[in-house]
Every structure is written in C-alpha cells, then in structure tokens.
PDB file of N, CA and C in Angstrom:
ATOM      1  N   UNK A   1       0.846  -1.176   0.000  1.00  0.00           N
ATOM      2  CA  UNK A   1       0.000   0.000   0.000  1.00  0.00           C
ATOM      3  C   UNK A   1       0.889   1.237   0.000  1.00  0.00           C
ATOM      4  N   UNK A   2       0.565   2.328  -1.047  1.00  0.00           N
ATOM      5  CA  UNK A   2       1.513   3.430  -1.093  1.00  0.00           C
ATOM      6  C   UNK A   2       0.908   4.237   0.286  1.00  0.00           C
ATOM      7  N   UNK A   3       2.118   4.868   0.526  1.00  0.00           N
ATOM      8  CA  UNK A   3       1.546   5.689   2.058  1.00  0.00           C
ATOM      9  C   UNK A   3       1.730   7.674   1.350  1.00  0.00           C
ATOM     10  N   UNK A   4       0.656   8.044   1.899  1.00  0.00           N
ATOM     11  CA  UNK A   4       0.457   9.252   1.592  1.00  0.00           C
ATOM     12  C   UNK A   4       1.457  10.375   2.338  1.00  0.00           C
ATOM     13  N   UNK A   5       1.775  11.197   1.237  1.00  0.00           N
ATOM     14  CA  UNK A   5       2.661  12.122   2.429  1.00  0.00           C
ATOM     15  C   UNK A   5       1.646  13.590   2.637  1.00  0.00           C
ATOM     16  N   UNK A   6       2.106  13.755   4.025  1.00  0.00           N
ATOM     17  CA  UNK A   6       1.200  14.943   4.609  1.00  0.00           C
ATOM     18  C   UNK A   6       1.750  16.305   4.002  1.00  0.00           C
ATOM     19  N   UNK A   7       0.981  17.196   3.037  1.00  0.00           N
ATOM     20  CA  UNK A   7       1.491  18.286   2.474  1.00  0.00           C
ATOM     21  C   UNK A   7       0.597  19.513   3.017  1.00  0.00           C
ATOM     22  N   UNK A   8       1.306  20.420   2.910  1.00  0.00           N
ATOM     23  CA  UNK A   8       0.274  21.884   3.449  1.00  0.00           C
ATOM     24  C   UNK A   8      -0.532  21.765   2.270  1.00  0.00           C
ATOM     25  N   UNK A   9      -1.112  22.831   3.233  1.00  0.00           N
ATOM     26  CA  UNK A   9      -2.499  23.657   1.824  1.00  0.00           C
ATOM     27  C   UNK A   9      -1.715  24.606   0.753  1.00  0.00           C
ATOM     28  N   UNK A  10      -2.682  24.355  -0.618  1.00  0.00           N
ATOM     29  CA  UNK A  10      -1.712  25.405  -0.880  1.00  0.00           C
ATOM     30  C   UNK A  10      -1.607  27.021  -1.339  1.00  0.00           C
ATOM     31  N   UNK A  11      -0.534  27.053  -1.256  1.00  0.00           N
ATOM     32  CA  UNK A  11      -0.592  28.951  -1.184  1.00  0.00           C
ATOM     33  C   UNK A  11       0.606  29.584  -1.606  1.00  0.00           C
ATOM     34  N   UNK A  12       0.732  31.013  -1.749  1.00  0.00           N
ATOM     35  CA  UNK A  12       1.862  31.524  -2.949  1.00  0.00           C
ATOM     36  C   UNK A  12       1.810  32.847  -1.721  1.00  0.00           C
ATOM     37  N   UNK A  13       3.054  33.137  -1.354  1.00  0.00           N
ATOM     38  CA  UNK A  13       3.293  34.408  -0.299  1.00  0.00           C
ATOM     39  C   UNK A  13       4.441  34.935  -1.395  1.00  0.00           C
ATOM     40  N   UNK A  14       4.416  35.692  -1.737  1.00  0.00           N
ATOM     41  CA  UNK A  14       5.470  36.442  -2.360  1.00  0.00           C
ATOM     42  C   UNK A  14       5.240  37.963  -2.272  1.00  0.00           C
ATOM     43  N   UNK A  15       6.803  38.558  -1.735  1.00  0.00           N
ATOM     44  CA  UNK A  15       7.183  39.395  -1.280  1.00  0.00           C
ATOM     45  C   UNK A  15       8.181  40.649  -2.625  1.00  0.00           C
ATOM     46  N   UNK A  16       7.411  41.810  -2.736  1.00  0.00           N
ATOM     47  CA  UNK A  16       8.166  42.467  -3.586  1.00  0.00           C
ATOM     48  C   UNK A  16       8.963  42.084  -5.061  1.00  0.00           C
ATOM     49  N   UNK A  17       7.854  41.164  -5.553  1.00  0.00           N
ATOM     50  CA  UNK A  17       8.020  40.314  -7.031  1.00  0.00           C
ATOM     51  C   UNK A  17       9.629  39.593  -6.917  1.00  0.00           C
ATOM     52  N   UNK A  18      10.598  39.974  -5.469  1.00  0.00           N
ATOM     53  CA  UNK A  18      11.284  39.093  -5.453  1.00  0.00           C
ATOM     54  C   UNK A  18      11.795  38.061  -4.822  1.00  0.00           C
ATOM     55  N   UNK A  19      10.763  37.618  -4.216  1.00  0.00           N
ATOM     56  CA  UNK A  19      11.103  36.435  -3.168  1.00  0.00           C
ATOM     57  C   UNK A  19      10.123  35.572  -2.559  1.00  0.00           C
ATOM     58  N   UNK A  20       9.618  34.414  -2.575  1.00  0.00           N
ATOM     59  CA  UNK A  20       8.651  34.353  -2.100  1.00  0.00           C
ATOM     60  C   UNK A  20       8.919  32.328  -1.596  1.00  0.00           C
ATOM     61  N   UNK A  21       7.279  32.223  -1.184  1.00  0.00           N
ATOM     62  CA  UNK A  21       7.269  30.393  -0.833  1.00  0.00           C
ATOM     63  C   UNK A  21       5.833  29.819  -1.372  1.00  0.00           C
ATOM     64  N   UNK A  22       6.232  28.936  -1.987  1.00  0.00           N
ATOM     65  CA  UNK A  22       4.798  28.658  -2.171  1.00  0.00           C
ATOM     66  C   UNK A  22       4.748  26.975  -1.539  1.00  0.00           C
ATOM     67  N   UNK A  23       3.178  26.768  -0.840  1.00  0.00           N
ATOM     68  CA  UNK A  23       3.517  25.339  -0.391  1.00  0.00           C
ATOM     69  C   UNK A  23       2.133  24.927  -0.691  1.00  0.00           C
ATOM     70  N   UNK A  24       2.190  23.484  -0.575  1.00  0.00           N
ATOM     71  CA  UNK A  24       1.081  23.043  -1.292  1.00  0.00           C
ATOM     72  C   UNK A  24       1.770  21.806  -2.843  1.00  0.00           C
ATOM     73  N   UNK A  25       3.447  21.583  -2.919  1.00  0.00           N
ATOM     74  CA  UNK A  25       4.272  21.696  -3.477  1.00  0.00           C
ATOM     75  C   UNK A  25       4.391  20.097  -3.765  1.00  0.00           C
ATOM     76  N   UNK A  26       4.094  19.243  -4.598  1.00  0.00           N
ATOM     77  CA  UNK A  26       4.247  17.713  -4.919  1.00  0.00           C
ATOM     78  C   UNK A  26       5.441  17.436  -4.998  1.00  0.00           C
ATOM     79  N   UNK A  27       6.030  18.451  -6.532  1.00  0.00           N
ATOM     80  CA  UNK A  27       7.010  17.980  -7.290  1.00  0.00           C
ATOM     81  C   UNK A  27       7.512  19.284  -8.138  1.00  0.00           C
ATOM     82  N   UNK A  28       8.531  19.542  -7.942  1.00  0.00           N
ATOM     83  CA  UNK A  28       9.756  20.271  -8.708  1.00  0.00           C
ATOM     84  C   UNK A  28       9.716  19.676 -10.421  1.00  0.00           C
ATOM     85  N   UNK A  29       8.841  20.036 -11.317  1.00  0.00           N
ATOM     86  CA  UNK A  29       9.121  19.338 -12.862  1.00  0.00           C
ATOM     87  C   UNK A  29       9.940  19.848 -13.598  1.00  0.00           C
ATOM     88  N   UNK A  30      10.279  21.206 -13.764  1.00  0.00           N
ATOM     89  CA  UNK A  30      11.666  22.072 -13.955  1.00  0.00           C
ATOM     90  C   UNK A  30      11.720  23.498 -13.621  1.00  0.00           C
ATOM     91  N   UNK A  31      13.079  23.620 -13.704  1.00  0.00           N
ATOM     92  CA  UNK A  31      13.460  25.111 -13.360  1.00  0.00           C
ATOM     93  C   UNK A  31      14.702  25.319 -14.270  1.00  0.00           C
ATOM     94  N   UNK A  32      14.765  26.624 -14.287  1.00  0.00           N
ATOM     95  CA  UNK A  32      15.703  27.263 -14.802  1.00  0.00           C
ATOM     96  C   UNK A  32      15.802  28.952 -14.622  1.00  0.00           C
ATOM     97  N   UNK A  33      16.791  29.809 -14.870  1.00  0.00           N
ATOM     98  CA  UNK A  33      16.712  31.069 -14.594  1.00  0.00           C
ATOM     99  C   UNK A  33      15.476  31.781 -15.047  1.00  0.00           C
ATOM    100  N   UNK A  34      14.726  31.555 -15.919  1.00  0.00           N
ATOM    101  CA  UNK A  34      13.211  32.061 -16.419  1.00  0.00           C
ATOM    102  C   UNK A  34      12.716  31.881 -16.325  1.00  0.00           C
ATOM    103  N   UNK A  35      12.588  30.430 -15.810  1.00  0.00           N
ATOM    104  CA  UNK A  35      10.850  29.605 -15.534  1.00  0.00           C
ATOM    105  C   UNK A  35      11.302  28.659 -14.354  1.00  0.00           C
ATOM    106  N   UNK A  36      10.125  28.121 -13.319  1.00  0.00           N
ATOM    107  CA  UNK A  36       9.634  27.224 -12.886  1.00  0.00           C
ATOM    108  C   UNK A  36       8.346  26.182 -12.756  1.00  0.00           C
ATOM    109  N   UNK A  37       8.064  25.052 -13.159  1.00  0.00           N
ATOM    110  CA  UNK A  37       7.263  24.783 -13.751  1.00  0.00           C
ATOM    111  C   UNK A  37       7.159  23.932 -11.924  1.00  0.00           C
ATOM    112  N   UNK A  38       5.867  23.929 -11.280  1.00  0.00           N
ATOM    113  CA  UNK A  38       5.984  23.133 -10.324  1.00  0.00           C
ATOM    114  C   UNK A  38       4.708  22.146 -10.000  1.00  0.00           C
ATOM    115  N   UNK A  39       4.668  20.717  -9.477  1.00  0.00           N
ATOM    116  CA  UNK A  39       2.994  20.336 -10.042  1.00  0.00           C
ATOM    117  C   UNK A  39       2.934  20.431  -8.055  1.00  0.00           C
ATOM    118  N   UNK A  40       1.572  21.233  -8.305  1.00  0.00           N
ATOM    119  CA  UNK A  40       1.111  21.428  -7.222  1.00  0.00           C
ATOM    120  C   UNK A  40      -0.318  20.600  -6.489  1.00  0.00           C
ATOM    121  N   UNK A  41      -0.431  21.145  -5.122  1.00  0.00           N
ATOM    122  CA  UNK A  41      -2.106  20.399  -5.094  1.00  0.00           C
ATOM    123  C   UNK A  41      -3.718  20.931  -5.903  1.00  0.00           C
ATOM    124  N   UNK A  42      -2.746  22.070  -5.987  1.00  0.00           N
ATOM    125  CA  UNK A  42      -4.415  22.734  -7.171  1.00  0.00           C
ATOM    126  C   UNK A  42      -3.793  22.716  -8.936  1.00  0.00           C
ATOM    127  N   UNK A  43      -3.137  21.817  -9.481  1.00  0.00           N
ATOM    128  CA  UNK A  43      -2.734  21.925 -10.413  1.00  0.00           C
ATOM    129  C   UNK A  43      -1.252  22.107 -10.689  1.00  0.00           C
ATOM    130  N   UNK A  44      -0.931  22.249 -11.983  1.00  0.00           N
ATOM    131  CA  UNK A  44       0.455  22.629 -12.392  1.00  0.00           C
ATOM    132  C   UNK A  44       0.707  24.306 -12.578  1.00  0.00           C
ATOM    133  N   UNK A  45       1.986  24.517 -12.162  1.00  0.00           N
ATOM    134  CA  UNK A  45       1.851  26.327 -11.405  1.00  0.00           C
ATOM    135  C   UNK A  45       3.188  26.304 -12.259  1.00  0.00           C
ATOM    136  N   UNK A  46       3.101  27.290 -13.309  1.00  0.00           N
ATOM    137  CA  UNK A  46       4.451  27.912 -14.512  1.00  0.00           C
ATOM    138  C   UNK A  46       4.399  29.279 -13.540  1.00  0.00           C
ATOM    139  N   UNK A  47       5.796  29.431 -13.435  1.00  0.00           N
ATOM    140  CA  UNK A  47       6.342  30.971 -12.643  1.00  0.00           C
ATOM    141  C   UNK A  47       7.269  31.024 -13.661  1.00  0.00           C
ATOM    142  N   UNK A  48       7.450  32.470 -14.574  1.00  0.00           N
ATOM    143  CA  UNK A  48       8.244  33.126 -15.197  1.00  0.00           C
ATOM    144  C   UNK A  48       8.852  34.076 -14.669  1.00  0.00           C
ATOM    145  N   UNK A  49      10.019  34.750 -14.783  1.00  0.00           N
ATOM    146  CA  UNK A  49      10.937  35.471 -14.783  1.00  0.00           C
ATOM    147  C   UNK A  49      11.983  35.443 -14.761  1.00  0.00           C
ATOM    148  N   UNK A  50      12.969  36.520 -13.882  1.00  0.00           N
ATOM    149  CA  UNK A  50      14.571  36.427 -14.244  1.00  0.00           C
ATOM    150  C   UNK A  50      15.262  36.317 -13.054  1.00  0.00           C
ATOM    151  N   UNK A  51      16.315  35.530 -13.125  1.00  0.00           N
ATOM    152  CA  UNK A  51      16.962  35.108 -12.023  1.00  0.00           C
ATOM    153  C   UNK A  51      16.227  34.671 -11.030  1.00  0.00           C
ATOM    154  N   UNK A  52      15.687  33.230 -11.521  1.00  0.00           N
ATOM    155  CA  UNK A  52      14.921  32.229 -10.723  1.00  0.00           C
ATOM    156  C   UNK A  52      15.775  31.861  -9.736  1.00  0.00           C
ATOM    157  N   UNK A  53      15.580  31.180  -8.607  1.00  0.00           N
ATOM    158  CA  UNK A  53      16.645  30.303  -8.007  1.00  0.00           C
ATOM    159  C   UNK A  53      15.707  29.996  -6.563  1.00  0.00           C
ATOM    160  N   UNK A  54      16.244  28.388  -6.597  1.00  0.00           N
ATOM    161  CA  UNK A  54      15.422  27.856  -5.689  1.00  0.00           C
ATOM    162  C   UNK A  54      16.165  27.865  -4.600  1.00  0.00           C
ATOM    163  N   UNK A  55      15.924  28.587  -3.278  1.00  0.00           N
ATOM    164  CA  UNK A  55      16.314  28.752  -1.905  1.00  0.00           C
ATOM    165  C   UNK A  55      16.349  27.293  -1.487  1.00  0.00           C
ATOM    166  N   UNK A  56      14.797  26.822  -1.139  1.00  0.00           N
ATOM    167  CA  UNK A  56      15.109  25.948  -0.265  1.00  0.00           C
ATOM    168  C   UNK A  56      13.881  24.965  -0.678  1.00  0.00           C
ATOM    169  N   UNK A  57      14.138  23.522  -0.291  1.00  0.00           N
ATOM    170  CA  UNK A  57      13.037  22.870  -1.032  1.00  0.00           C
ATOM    171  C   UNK A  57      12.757  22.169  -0.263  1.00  0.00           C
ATOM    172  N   UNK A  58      11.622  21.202   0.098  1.00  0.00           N
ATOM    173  CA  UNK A  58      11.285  19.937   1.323  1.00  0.00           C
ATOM    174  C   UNK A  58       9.948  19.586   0.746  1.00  0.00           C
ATOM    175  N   UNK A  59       9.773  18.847  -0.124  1.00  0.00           N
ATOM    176  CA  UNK A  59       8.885  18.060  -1.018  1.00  0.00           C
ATOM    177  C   UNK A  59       8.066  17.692   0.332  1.00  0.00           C
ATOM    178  N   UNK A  60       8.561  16.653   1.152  1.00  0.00           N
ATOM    179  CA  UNK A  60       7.944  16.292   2.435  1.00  0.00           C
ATOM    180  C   UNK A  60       6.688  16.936   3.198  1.00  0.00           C
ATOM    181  N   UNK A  61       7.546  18.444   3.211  1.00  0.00           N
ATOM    182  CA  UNK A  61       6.237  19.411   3.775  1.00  0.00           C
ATOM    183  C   UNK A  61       5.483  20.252   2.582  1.00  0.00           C
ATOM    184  N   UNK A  62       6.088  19.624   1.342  1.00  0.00           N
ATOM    185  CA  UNK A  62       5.535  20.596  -0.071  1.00  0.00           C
ATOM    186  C   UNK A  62       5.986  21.809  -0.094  1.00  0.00           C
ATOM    187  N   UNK A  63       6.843  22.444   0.446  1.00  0.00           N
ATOM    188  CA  UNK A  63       7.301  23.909   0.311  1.00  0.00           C
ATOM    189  C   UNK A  63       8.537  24.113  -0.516  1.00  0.00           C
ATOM    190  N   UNK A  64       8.483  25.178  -1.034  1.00  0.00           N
ATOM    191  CA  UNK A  64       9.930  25.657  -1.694  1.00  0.00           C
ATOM    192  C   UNK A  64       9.736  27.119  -1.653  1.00  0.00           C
ATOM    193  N   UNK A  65      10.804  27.580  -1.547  1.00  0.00           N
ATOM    194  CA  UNK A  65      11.232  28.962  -1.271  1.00  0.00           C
ATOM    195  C   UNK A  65      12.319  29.466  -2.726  1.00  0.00           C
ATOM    196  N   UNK A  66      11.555  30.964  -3.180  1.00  0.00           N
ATOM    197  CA  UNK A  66      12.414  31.021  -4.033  1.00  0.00           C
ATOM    198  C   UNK A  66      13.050  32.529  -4.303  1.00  0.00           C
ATOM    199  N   UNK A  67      14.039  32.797  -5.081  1.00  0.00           N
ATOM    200  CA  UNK A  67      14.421  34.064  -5.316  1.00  0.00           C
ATOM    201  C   UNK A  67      14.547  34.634  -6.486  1.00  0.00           C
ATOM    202  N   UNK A  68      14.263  35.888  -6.724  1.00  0.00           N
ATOM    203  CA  UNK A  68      14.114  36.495  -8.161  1.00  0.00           C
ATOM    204  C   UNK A  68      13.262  37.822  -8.930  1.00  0.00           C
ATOM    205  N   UNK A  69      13.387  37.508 -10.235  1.00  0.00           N
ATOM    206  CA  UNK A  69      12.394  38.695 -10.442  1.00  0.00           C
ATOM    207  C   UNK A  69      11.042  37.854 -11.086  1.00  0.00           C
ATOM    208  N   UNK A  70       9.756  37.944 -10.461  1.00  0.00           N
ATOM    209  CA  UNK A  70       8.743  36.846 -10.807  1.00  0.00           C
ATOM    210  C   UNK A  70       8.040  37.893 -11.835  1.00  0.00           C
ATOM    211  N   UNK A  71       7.557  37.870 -12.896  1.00  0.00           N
ATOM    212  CA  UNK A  71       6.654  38.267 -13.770  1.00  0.00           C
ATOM    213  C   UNK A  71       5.223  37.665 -14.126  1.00  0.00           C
ATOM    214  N   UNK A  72       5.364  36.501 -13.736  1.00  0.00           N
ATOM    215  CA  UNK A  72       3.981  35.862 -14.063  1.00  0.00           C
ATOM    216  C   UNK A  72       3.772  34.285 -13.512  1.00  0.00           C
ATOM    217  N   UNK A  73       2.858  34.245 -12.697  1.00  0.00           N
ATOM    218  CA  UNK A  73       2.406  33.029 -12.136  1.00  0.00           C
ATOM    219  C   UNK A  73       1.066  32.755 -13.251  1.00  0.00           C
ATOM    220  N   UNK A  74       1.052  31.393 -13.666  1.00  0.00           N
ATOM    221  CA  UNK A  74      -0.076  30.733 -14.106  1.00  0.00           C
ATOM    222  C   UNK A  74      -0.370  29.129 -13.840  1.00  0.00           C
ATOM    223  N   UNK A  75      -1.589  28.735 -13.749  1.00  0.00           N
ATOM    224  CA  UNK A  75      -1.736  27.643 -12.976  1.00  0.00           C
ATOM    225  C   UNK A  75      -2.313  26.823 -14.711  1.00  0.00           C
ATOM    226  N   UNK A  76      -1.706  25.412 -15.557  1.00  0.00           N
ATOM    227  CA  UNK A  76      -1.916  24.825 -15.865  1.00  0.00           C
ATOM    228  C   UNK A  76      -2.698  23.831 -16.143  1.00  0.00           C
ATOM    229  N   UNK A  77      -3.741  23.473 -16.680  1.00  0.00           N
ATOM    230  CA  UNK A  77      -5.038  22.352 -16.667  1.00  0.00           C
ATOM    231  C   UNK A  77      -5.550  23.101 -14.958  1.00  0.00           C
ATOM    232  N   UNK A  78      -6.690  22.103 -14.954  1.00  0.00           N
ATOM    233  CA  UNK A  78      -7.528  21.884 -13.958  1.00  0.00           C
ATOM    234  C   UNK A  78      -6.629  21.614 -12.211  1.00  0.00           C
ATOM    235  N   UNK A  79      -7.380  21.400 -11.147  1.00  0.00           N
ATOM    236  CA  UNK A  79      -7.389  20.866 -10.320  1.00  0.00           C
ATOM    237  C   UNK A  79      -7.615  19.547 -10.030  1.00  0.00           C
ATOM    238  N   UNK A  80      -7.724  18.336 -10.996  1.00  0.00           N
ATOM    239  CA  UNK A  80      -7.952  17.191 -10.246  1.00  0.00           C
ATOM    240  C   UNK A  80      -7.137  16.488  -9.122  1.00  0.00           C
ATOM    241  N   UNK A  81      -8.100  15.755  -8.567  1.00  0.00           N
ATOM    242  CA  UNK A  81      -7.612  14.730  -7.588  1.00  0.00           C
ATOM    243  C   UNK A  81      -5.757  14.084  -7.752  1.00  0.00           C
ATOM    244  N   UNK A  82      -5.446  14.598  -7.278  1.00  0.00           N
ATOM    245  CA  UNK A  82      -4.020  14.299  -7.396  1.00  0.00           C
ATOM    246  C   UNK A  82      -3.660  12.791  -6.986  1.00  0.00           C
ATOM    247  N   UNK A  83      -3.372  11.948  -7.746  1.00  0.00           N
ATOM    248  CA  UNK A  83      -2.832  10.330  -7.334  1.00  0.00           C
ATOM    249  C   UNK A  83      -1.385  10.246  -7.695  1.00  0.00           C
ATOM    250  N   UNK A  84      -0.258   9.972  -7.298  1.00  0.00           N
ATOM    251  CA  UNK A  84       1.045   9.677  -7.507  1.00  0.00           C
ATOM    252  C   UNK A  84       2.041  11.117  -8.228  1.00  0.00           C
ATOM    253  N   UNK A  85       2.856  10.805  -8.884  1.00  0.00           N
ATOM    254  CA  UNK A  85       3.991  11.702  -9.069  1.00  0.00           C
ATOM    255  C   UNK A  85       3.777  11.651 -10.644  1.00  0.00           C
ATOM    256  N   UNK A  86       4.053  13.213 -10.800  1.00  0.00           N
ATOM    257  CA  UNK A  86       3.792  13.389 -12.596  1.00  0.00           C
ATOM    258  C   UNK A  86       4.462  11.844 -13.269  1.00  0.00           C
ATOM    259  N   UNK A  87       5.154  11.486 -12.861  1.00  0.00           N
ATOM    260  CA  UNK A  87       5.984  10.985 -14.182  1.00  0.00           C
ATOM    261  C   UNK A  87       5.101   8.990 -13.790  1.00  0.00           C
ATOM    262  N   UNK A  88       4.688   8.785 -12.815  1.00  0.00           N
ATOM    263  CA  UNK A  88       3.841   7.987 -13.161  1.00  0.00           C
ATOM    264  C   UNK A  88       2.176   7.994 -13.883  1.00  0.00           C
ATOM    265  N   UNK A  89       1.602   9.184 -13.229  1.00  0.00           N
ATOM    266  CA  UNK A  89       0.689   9.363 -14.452  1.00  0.00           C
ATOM    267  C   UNK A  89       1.067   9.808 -15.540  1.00  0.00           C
ATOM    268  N   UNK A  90       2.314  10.396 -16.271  1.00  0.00           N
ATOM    269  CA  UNK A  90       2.420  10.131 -17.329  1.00  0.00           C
ATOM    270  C   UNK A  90       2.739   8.571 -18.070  1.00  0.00           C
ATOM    271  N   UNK A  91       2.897   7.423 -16.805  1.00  0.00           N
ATOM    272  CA  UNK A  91       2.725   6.128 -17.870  1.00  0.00           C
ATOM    273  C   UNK A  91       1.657   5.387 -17.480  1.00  0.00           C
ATOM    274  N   UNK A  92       0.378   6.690 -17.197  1.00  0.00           N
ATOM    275  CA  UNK A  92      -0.620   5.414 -17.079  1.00  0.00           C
ATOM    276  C   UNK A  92      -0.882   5.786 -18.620  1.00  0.00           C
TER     277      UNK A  92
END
C-alpha cells in the first residue's frame, strides 16, 4: 500500500516580485533562470521570470522557497484529484 505524504495547503506568499514560498508543493518538474514549472495540489503552477533560483526545497512538507524577479504566475489544466507523481501518471 503506497503511504500518503502529509502536504500543506496550498498557497503563494510572495514578497516584492522578489522572493517568495509557495507550499502546497508535490514535485519540482523544472526550473531554470526564467521559468519554474511546479505540479502542485491545485494543479500545475508555470512561474516566469529572471533570475529564478530555488532557496530551499522539502517536497515532504511541499514547500519551496524562491528568489528572483517573478513576472507571471499561471496555474496549468484543472485541479484534479491528485494520485502519484507526474511521471507515473504520465505512464498510465
């Protein structure tokens, strides 16, 4: 039986378009200095801008902390019921 891990609710605190945490946090799917693509509990969350950089990360409690210049948060497909880690529903 897979055992569930306990994640916060989730939510986006960001401070002066340059710094912020968002938790609620599954899985890290990529990053780079312009983008972060992250799959969350309300969906998949694309953060654009410049000089991305991930502070601090703990999948465990779903949080990551990040630094930069953010220009645009957008949340990807729907909200469904979240079951396992992107890369196994990508082989169902």
């Amino acid at each position: 039986m897979e055992e569930k891990k306990s994640v916060k609710p989730h939510s986006i605190l960001w401070k002066d378009r340059k710094q912020g945490s968002i938790t609620g946090v599954t899985e890290v799917v990529s990053f780079d200095e312009s983008s972060v693509l992250l799959d969350t509990e309300q969906g998949m969350l694309s953060i654009k801008g410049k000089e991305l950089h991930i502070g601090q990360l703990d999948l465990d409690k779903g949080e990551v902390e990040l630094t930069g210049s953010a220009d645009s948060f957008s949340y990807q497909g729907s909200s469904p019921a979240r079951k396992g880690s992107l890369f196994k529903r990508l082989l169902q």
